[in-house]
PDB file of N, CA and C in Angstrom:
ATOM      1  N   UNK A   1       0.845  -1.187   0.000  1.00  0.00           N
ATOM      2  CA  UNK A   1       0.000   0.000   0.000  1.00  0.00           C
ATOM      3  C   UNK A   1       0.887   1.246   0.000  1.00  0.00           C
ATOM      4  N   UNK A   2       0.662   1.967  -0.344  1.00  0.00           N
ATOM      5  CA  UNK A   2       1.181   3.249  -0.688  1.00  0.00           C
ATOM      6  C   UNK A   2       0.908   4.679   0.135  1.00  0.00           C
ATOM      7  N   UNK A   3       1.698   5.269   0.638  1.00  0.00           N
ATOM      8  CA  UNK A   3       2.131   6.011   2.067  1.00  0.00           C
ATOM      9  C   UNK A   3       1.564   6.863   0.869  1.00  0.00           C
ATOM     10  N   UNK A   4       0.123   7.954   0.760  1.00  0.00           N
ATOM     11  CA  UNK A   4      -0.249   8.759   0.111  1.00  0.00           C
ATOM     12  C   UNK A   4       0.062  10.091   0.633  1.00  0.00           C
ATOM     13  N   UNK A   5       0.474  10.296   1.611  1.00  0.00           N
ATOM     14  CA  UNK A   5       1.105  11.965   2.392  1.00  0.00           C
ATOM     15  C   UNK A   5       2.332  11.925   2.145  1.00  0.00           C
ATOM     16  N   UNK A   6       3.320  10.474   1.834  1.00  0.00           N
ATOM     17  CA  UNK A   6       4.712  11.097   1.719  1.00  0.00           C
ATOM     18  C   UNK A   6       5.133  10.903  -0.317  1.00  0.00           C
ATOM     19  N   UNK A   7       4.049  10.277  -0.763  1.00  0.00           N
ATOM     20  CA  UNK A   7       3.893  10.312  -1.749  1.00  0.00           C
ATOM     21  C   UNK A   7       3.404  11.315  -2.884  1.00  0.00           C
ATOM     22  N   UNK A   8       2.431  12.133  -2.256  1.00  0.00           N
ATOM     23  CA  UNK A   8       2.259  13.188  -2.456  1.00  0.00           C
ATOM     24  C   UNK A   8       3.319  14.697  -1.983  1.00  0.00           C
ATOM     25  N   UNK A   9       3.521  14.519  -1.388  1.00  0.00           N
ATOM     26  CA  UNK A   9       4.823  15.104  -0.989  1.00  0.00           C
ATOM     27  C   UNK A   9       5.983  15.394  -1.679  1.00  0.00           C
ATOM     28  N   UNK A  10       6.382  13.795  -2.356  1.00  0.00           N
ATOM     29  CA  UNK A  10       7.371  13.523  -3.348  1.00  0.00           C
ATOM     30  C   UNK A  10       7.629  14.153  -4.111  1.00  0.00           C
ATOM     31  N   UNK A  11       5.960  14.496  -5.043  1.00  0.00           N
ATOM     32  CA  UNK A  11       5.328  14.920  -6.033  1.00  0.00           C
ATOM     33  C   UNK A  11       5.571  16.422  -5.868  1.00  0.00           C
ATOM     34  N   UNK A  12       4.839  16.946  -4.507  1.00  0.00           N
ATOM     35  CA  UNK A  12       5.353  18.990  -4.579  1.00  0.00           C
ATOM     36  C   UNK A  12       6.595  19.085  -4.377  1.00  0.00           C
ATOM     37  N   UNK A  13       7.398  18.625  -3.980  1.00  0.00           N
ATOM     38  CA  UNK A  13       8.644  18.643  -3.425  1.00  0.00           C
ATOM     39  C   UNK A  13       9.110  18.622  -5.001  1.00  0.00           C
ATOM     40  N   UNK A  14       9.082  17.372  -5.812  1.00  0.00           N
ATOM     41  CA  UNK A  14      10.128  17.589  -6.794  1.00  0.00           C
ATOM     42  C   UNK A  14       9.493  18.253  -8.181  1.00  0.00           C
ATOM     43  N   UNK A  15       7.991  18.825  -7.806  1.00  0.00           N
ATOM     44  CA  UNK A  15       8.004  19.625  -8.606  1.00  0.00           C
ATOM     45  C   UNK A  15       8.144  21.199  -8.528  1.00  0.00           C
ATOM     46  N   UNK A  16       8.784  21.720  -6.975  1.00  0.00           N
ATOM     47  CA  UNK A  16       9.562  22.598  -6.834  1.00  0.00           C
ATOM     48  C   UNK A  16      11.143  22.635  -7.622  1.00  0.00           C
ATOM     49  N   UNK A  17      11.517  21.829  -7.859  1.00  0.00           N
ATOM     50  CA  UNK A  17      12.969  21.497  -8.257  1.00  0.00           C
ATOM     51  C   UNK A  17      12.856  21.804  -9.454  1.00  0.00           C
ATOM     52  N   UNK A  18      11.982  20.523 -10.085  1.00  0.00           N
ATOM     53  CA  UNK A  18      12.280  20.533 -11.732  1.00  0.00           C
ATOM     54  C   UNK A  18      10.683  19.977 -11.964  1.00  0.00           C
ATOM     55  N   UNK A  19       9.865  21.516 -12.445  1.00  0.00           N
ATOM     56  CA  UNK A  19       8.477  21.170 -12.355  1.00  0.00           C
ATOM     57  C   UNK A  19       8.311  20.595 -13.663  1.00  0.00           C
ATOM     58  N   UNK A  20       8.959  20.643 -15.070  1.00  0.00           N
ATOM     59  CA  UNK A  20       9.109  20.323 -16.669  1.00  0.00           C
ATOM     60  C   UNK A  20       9.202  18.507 -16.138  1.00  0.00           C
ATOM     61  N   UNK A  21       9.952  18.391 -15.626  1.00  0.00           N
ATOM     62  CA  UNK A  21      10.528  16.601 -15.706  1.00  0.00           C
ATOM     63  C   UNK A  21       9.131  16.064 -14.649  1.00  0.00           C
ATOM     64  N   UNK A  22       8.281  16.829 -13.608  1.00  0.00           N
ATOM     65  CA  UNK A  22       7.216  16.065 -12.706  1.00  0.00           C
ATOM     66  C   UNK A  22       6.001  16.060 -13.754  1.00  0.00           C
ATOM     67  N   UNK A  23       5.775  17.414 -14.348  1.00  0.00           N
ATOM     68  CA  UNK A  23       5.002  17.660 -15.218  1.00  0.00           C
ATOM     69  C   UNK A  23       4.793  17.060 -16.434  1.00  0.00           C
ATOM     70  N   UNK A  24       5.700  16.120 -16.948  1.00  0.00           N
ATOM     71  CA  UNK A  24       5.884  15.893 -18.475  1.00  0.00           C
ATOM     72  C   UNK A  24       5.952  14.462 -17.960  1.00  0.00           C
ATOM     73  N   UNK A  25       6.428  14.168 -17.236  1.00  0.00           N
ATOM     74  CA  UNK A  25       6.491  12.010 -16.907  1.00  0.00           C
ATOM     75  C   UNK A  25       5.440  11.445 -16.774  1.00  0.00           C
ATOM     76  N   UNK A  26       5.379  10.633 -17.410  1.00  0.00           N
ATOM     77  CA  UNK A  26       3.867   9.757 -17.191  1.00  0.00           C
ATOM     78  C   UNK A  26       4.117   8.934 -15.830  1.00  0.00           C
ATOM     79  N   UNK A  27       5.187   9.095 -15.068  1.00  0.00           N
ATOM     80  CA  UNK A  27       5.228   8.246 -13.914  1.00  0.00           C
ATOM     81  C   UNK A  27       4.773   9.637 -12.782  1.00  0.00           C
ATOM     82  N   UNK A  28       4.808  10.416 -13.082  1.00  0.00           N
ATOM     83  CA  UNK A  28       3.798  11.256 -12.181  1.00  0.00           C
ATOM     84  C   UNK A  28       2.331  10.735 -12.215  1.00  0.00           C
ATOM     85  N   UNK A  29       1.925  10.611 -13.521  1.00  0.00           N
ATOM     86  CA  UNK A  29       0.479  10.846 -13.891  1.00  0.00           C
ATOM     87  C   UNK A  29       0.357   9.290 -13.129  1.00  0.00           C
ATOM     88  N   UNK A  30       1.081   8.245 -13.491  1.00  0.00           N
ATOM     89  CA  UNK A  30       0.630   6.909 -12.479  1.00  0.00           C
ATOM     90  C   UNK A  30       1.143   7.055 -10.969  1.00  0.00           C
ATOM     91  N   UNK A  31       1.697   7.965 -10.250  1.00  0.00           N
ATOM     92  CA  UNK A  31       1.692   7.819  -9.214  1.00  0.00           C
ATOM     93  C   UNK A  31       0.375   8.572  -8.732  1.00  0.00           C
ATOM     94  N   UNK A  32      -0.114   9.682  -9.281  1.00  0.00           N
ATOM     95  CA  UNK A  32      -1.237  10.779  -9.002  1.00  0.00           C
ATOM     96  C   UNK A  32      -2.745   9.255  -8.998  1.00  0.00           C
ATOM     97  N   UNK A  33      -2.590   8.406 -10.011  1.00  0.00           N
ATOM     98  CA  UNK A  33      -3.797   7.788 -10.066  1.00  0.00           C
ATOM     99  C   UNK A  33      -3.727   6.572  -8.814  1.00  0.00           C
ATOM    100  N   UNK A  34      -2.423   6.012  -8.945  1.00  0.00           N
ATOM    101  CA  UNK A  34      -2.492   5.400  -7.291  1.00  0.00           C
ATOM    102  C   UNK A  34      -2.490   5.752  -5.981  1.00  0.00           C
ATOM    103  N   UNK A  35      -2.208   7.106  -5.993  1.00  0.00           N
ATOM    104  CA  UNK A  35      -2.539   7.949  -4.663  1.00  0.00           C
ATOM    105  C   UNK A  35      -3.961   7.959  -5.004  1.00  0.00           C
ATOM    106  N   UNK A  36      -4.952   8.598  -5.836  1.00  0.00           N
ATOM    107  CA  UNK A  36      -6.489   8.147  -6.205  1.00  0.00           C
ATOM    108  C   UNK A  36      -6.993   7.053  -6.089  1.00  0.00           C
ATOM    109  N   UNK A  37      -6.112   6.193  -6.368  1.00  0.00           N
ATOM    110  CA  UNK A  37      -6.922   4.747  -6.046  1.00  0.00           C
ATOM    111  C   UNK A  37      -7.060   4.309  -4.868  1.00  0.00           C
ATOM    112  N   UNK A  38      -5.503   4.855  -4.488  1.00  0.00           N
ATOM    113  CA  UNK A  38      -5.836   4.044  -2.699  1.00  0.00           C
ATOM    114  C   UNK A  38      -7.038   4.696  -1.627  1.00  0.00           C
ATOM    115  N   UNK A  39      -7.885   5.721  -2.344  1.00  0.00           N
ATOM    116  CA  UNK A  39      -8.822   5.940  -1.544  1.00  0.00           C
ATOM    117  C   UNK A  39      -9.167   7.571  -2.057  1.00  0.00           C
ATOM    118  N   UNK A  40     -10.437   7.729  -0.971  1.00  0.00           N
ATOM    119  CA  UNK A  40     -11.042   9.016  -1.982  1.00  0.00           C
ATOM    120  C   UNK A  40      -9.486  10.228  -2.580  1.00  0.00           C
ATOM    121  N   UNK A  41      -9.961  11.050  -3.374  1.00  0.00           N
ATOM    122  CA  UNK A  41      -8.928  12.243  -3.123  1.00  0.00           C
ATOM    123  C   UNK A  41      -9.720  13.144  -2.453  1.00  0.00           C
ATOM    124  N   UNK A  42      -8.860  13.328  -1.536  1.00  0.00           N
ATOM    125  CA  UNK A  42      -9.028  14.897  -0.728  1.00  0.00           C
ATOM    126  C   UNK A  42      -8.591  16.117  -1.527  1.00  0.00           C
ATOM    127  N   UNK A  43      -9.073  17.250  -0.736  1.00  0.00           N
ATOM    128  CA  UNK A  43      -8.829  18.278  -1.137  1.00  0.00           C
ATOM    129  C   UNK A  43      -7.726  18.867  -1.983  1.00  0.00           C
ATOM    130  N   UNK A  44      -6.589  18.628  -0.278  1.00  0.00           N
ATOM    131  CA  UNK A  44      -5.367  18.264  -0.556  1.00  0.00           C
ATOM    132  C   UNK A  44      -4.842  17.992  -1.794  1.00  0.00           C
ATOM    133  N   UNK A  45      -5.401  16.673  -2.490  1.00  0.00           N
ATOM    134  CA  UNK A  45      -4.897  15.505  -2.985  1.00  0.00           C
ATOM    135  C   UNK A  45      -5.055  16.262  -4.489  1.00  0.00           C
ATOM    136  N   UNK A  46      -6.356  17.324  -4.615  1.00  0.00           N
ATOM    137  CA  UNK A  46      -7.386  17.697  -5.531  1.00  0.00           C
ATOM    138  C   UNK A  46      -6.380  18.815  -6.280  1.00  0.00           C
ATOM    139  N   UNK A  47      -6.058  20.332  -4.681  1.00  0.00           N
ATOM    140  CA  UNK A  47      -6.043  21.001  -6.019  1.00  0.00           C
ATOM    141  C   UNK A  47      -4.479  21.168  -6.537  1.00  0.00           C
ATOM    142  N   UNK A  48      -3.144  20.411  -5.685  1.00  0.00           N
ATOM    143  CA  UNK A  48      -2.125  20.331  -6.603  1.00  0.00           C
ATOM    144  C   UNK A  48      -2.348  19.143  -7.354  1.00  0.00           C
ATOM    145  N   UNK A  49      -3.190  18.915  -7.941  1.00  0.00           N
ATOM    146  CA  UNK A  49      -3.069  17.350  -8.991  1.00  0.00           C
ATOM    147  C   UNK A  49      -3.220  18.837 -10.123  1.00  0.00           C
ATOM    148  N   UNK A  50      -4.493  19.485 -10.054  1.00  0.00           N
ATOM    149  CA  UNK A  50      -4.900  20.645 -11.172  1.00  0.00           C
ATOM    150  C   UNK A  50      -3.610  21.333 -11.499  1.00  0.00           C
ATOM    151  N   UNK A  51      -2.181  22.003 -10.216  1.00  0.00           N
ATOM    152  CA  UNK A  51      -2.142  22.707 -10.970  1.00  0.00           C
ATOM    153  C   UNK A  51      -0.483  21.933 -11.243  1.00  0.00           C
ATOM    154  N   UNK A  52      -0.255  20.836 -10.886  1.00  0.00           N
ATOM    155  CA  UNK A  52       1.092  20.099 -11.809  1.00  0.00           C
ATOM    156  C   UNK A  52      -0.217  19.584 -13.174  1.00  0.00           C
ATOM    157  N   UNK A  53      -0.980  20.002 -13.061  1.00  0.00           N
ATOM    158  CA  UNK A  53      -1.863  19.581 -15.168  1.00  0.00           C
ATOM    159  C   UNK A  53      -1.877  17.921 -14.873  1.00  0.00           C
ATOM    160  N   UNK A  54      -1.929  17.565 -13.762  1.00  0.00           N
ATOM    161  CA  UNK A  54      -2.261  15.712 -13.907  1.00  0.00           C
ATOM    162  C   UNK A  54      -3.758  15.735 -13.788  1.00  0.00           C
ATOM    163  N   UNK A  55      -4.380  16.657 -13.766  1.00  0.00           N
ATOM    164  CA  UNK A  55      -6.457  16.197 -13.776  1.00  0.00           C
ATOM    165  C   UNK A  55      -6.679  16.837 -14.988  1.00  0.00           C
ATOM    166  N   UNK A  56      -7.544  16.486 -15.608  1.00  0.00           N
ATOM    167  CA  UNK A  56      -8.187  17.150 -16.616  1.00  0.00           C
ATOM    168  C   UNK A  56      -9.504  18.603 -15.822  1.00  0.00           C
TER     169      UNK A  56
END
């Protein structure tokens, strides 16, 4: 199962660094949908998915 607070984390954290390489990997976009899967998305979870462009 998948630690969704330090996983998400991962995600703002290294898209402070190098937002082009979090933004453009499709291994963002599958980590964003297994943090979703493992249970509802929160808020939280909601509105940096919008603005790294992983939600439609």
């Amino acid at each position: 199962m998948i630690d969704t607070a330090r996983a998400w984390q991962a995600l703002l954290d290294a898209d402070s660094t190098a937002p082009a390489e979090v933004r453009n990997r499709p291994v963002a976009r599958t980590l964003l949908i297994e943090i979703i899967r493992s249970g509802p998305a929160a808020a939280d979870v909601a509105r940096p998915a919008i603005t790294l462009g992983l939600t439609r």
